[in-house]
PDB file of N, CA and C in Angstrom:
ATOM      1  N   UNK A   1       0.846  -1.168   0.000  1.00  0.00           N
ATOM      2  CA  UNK A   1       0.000   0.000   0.000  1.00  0.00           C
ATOM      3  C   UNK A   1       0.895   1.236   0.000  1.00  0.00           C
ATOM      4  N   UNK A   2       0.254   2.171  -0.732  1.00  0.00           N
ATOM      5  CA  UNK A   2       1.533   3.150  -1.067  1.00  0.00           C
ATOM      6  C   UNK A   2      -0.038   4.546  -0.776  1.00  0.00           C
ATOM      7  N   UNK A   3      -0.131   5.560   0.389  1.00  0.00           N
ATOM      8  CA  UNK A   3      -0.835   6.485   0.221  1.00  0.00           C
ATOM      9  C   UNK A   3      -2.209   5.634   0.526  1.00  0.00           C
ATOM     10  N   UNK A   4      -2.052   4.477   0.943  1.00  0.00           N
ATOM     11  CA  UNK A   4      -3.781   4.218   0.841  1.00  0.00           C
ATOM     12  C   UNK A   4      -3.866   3.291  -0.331  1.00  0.00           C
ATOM     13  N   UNK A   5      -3.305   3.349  -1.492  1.00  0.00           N
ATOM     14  CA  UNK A   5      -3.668   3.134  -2.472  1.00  0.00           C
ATOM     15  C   UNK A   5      -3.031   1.550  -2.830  1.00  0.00           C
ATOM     16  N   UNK A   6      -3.907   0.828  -3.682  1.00  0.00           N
ATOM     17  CA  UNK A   6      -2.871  -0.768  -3.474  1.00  0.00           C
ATOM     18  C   UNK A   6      -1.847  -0.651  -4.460  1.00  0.00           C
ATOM     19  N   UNK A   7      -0.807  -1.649  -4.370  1.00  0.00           N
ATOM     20  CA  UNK A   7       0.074  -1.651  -5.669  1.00  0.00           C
ATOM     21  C   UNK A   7       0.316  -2.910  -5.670  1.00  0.00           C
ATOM     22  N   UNK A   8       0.195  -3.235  -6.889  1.00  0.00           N
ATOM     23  CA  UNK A   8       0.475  -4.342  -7.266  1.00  0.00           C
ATOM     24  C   UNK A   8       1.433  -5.073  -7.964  1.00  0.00           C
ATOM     25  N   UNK A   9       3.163  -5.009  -6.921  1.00  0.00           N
ATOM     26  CA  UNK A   9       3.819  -5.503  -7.510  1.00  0.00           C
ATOM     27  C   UNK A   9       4.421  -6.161  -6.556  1.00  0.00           C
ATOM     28  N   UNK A  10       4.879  -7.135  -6.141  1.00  0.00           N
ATOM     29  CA  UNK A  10       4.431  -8.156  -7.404  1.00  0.00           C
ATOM     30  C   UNK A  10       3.246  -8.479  -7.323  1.00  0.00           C
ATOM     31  N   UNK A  11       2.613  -9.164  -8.656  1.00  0.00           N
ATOM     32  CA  UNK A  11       1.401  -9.484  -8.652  1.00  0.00           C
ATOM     33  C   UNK A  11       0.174 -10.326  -7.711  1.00  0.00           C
ATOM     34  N   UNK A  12      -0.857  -9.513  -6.988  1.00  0.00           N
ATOM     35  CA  UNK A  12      -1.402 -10.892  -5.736  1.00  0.00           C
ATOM     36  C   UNK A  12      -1.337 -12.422  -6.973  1.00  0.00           C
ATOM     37  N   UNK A  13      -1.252 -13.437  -5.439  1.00  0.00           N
ATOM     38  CA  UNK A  13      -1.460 -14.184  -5.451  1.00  0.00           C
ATOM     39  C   UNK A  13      -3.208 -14.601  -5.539  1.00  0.00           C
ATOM     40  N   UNK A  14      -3.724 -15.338  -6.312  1.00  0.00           N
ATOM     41  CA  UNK A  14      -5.086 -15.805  -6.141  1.00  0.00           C
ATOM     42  C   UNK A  14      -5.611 -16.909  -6.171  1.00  0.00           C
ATOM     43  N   UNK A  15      -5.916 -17.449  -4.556  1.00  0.00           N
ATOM     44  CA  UNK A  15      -6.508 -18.791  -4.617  1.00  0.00           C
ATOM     45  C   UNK A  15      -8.046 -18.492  -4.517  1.00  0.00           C
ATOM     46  N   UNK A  16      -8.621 -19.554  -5.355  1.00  0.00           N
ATOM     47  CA  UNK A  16     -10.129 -19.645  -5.784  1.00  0.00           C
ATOM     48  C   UNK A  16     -10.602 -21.079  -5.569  1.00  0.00           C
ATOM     49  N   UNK A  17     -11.836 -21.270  -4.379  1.00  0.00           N
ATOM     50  CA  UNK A  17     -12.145 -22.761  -4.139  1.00  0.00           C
ATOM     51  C   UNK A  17     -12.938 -22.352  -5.121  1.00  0.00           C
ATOM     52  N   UNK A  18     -13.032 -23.832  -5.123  1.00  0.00           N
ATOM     53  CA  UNK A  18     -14.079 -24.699  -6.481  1.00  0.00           C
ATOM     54  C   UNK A  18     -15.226 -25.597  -5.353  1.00  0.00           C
ATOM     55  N   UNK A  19     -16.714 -25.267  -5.231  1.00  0.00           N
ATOM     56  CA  UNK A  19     -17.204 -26.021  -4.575  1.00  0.00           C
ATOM     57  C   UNK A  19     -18.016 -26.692  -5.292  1.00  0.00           C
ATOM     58  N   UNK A  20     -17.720 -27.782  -5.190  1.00  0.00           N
ATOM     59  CA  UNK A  20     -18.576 -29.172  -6.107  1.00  0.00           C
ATOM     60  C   UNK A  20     -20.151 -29.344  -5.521  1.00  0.00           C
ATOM     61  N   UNK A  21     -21.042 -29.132  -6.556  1.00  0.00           N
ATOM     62  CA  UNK A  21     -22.580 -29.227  -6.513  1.00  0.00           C
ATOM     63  C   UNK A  21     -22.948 -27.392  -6.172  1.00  0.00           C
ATOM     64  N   UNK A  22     -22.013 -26.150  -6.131  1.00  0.00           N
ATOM     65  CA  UNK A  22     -22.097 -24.946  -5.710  1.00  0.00           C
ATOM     66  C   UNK A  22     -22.506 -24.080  -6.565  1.00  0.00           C
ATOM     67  N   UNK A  23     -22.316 -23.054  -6.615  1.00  0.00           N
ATOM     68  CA  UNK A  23     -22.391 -21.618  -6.886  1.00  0.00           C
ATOM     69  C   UNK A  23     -20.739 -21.039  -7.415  1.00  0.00           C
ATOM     70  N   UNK A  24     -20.263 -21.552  -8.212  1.00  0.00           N
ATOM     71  CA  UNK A  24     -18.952 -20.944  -8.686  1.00  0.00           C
ATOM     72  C   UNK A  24     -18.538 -19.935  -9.274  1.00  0.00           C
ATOM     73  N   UNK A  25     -19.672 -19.397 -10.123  1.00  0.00           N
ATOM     74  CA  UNK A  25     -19.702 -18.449 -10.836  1.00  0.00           C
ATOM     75  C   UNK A  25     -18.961 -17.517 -10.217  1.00  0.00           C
ATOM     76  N   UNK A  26     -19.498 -15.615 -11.109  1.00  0.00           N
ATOM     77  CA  UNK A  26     -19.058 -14.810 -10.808  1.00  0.00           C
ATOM     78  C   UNK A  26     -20.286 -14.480 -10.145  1.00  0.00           C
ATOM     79  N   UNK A  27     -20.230 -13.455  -8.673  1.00  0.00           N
ATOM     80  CA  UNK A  27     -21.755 -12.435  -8.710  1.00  0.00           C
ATOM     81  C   UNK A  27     -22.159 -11.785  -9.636  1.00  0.00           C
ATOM     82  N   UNK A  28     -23.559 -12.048  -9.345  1.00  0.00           N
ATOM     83  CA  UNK A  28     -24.632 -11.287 -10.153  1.00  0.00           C
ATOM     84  C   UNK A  28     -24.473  -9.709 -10.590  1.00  0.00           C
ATOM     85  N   UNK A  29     -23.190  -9.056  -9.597  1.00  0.00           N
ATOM     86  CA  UNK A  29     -23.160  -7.606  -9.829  1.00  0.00           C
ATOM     87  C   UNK A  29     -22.299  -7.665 -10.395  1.00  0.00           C
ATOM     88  N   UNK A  30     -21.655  -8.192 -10.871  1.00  0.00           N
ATOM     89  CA  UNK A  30     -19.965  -8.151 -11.893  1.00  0.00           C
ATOM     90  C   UNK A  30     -20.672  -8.056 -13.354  1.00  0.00           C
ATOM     91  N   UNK A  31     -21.501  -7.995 -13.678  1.00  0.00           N
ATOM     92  CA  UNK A  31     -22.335  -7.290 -15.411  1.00  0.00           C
ATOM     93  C   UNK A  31     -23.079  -6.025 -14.359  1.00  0.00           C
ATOM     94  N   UNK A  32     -23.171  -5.365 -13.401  1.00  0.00           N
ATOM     95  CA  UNK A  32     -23.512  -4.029 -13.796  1.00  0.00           C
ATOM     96  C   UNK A  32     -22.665  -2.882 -13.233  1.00  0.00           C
ATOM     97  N   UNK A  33     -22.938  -1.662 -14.313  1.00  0.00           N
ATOM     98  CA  UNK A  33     -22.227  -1.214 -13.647  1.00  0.00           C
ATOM     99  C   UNK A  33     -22.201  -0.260 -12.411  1.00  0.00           C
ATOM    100  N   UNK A  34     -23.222  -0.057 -12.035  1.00  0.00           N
ATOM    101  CA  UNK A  34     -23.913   0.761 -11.002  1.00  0.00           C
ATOM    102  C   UNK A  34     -24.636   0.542  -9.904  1.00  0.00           C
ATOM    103  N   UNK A  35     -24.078  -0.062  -8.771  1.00  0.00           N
ATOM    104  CA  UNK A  35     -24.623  -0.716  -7.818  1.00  0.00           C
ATOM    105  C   UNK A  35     -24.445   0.160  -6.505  1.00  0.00           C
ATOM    106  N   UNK A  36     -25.108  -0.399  -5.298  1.00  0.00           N
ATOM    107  CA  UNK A  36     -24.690  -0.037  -3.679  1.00  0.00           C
ATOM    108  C   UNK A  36     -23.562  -0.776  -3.522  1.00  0.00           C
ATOM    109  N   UNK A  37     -22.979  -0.416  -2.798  1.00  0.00           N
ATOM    110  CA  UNK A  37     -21.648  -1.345  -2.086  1.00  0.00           C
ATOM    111  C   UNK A  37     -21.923  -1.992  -0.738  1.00  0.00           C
ATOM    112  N   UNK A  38     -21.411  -2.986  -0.296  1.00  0.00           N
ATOM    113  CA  UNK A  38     -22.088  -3.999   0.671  1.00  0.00           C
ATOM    114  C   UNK A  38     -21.052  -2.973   1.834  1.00  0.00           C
ATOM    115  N   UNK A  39     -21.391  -3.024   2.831  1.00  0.00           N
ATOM    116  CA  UNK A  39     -21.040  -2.458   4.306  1.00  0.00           C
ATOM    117  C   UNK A  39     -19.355  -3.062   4.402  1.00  0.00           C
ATOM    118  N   UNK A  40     -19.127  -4.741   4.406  1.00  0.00           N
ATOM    119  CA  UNK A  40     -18.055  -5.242   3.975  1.00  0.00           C
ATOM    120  C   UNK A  40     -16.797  -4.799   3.195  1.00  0.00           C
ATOM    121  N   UNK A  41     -17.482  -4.339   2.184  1.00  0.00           N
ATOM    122  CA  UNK A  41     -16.648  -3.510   0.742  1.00  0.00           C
ATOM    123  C   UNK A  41     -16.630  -1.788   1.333  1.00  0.00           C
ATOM    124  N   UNK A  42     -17.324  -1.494   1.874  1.00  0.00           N
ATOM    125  CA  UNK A  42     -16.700  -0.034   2.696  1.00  0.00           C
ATOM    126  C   UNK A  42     -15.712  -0.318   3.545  1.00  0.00           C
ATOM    127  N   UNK A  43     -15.920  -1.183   4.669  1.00  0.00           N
ATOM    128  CA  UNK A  43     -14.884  -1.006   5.646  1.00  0.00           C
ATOM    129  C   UNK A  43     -13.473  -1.583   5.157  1.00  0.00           C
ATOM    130  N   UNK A  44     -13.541  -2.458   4.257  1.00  0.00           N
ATOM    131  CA  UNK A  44     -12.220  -2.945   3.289  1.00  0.00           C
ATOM    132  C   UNK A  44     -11.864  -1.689   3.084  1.00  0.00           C
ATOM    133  N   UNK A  45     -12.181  -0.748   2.754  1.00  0.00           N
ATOM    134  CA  UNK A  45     -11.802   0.250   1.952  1.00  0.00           C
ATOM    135  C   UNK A  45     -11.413   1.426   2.696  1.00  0.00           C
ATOM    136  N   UNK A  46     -11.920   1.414   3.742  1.00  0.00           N
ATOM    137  CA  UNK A  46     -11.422   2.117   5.070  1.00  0.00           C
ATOM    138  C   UNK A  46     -10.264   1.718   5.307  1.00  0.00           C
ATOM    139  N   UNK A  47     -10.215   0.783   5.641  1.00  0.00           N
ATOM    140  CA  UNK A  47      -8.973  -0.552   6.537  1.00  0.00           C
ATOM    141  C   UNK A  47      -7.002   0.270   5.352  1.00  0.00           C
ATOM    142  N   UNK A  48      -8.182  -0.007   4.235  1.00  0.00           N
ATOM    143  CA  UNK A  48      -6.619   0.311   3.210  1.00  0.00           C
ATOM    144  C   UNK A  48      -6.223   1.585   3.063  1.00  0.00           C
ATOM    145  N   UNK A  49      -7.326   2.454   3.438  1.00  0.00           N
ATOM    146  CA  UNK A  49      -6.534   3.786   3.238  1.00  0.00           C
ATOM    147  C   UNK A  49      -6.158   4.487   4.508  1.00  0.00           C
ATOM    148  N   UNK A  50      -6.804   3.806   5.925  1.00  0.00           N
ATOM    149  CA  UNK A  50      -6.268   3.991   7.044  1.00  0.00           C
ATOM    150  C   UNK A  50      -4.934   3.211   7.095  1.00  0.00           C
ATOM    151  N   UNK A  51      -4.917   2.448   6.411  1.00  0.00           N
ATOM    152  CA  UNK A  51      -2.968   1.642   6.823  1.00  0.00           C
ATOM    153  C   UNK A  51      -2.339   2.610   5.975  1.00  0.00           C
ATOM    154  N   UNK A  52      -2.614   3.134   4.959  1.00  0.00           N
ATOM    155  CA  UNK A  52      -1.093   4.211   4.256  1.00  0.00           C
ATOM    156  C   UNK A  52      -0.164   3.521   3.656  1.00  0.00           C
ATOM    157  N   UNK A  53       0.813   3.511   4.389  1.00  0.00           N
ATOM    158  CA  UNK A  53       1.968   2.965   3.505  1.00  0.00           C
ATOM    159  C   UNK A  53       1.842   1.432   4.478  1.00  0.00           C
ATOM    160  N   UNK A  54       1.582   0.800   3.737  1.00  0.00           N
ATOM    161  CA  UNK A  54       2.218  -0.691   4.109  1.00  0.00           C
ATOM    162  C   UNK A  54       1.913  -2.048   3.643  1.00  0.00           C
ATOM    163  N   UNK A  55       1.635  -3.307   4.287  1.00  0.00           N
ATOM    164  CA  UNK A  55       1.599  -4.569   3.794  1.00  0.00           C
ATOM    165  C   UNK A  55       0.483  -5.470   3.902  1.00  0.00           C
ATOM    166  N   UNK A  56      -0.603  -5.436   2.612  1.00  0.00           N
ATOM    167  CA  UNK A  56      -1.213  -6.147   3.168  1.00  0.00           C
ATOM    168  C   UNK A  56      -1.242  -8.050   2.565  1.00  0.00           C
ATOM    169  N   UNK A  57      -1.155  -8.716   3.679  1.00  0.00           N
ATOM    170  CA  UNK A  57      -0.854  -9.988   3.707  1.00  0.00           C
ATOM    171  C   UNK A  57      -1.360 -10.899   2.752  1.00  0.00           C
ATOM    172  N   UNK A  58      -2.988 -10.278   2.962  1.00  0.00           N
ATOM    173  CA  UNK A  58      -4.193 -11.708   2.540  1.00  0.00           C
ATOM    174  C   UNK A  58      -5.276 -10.951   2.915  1.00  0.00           C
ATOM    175  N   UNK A  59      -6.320 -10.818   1.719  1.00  0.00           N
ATOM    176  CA  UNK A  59      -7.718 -10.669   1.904  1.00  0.00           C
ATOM    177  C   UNK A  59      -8.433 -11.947   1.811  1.00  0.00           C
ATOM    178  N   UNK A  60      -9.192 -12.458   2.327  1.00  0.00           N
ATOM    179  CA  UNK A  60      -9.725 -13.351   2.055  1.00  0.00           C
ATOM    180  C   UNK A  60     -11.397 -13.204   1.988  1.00  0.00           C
ATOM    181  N   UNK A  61     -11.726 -13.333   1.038  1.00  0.00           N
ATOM    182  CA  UNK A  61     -13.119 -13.358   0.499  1.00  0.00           C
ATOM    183  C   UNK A  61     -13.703 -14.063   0.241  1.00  0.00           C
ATOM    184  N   UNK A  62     -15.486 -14.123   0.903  1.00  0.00           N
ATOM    185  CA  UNK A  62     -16.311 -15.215   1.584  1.00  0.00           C
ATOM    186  C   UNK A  62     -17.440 -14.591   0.205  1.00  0.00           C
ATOM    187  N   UNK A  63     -17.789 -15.821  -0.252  1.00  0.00           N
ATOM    188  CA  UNK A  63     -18.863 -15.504  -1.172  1.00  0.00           C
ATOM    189  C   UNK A  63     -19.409 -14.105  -1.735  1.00  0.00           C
ATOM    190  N   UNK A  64     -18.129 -13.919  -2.191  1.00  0.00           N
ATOM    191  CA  UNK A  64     -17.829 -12.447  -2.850  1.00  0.00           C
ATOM    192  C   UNK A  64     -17.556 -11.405  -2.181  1.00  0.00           C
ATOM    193  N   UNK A  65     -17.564 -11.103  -1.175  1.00  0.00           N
ATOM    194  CA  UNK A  65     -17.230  -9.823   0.185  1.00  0.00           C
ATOM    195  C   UNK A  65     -15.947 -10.438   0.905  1.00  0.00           C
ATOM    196  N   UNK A  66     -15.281  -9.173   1.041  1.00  0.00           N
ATOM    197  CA  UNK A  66     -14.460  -9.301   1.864  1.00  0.00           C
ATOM    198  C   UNK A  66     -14.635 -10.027   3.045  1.00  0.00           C
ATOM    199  N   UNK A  67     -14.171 -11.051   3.738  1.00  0.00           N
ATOM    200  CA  UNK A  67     -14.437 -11.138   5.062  1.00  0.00           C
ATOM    201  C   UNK A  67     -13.402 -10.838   6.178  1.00  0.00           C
ATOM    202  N   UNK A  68     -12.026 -10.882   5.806  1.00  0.00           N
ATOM    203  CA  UNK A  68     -11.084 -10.975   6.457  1.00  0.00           C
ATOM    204  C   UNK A  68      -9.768 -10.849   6.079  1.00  0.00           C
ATOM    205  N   UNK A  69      -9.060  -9.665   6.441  1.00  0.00           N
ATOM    206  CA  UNK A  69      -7.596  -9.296   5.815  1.00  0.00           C
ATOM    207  C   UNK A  69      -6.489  -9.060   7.431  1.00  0.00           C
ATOM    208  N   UNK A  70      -5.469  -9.624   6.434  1.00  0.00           N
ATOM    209  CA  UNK A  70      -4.243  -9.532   7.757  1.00  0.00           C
ATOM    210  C   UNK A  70      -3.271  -8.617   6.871  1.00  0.00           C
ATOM    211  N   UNK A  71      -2.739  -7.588   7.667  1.00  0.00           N
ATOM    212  CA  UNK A  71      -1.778  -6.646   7.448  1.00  0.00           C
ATOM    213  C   UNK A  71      -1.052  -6.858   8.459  1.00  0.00           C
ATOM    214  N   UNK A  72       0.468  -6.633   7.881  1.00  0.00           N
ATOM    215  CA  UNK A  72       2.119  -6.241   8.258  1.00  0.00           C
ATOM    216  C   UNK A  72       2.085  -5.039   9.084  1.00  0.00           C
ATOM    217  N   UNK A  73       2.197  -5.131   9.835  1.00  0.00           N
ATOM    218  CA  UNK A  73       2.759  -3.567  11.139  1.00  0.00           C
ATOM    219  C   UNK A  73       4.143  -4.058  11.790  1.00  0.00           C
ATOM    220  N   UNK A  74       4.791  -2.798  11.796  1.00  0.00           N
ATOM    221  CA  UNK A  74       5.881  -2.663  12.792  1.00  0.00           C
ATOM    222  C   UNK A  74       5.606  -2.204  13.966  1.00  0.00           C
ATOM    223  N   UNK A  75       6.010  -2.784  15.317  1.00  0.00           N
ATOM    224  CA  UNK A  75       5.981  -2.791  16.369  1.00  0.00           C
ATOM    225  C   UNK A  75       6.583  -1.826  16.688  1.00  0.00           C
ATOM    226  N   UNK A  76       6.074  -0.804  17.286  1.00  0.00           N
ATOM    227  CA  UNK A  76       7.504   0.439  17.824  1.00  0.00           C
ATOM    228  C   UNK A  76       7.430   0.197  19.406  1.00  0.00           C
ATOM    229  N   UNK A  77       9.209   0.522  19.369  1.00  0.00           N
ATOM    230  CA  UNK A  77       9.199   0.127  21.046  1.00  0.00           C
ATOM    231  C   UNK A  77       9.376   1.503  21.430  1.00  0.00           C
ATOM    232  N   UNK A  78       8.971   1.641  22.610  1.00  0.00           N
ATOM    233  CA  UNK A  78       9.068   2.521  23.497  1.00  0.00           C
ATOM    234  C   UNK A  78      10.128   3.478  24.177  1.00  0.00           C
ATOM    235  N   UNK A  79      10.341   4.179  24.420  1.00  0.00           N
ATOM    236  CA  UNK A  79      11.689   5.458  24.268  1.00  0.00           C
ATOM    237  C   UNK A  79      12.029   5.525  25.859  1.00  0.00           C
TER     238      UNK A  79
END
């Protein structure tokens, strides 16, 4: 994260389950282009521009929404 903003180098990594007898597709909102954003997809979006400059680990996304991201922090010790 550079400013908030993601960068993508090197390129994420992307693992994608496959659930047998499921729903694999893409969501239903990926053909439009003008939607609400889920509460999920705001606070993701908070999360990245409140970290600024730094690392984020792994988003992991639950039937299309964000559910859960781990970011890199440095520990500062005390003076």
């Amino acid at each position: 994260m550079e400013n908030g903003e993601p960068v993508f180098h090197p390129p994420p990594r992307v693992v994608r389950e496959i659930k047998f007898g499921g729903e694999n597709g893409p969501r239903p909102e990926f053909r439009v282009e003008d939607f609400i954003l889920k509460a999920q997809v705001k606070e993701l979006f908070t999360q990245l521009s409140d970290l600024g400059d730094g690392i984020v680990e792994r988003i992991e996304v639950k039937h299309g929404l964000p559910f859960r991201m781990n970011v890199e922090e440095t520990i500062r010790q005390r003076k």
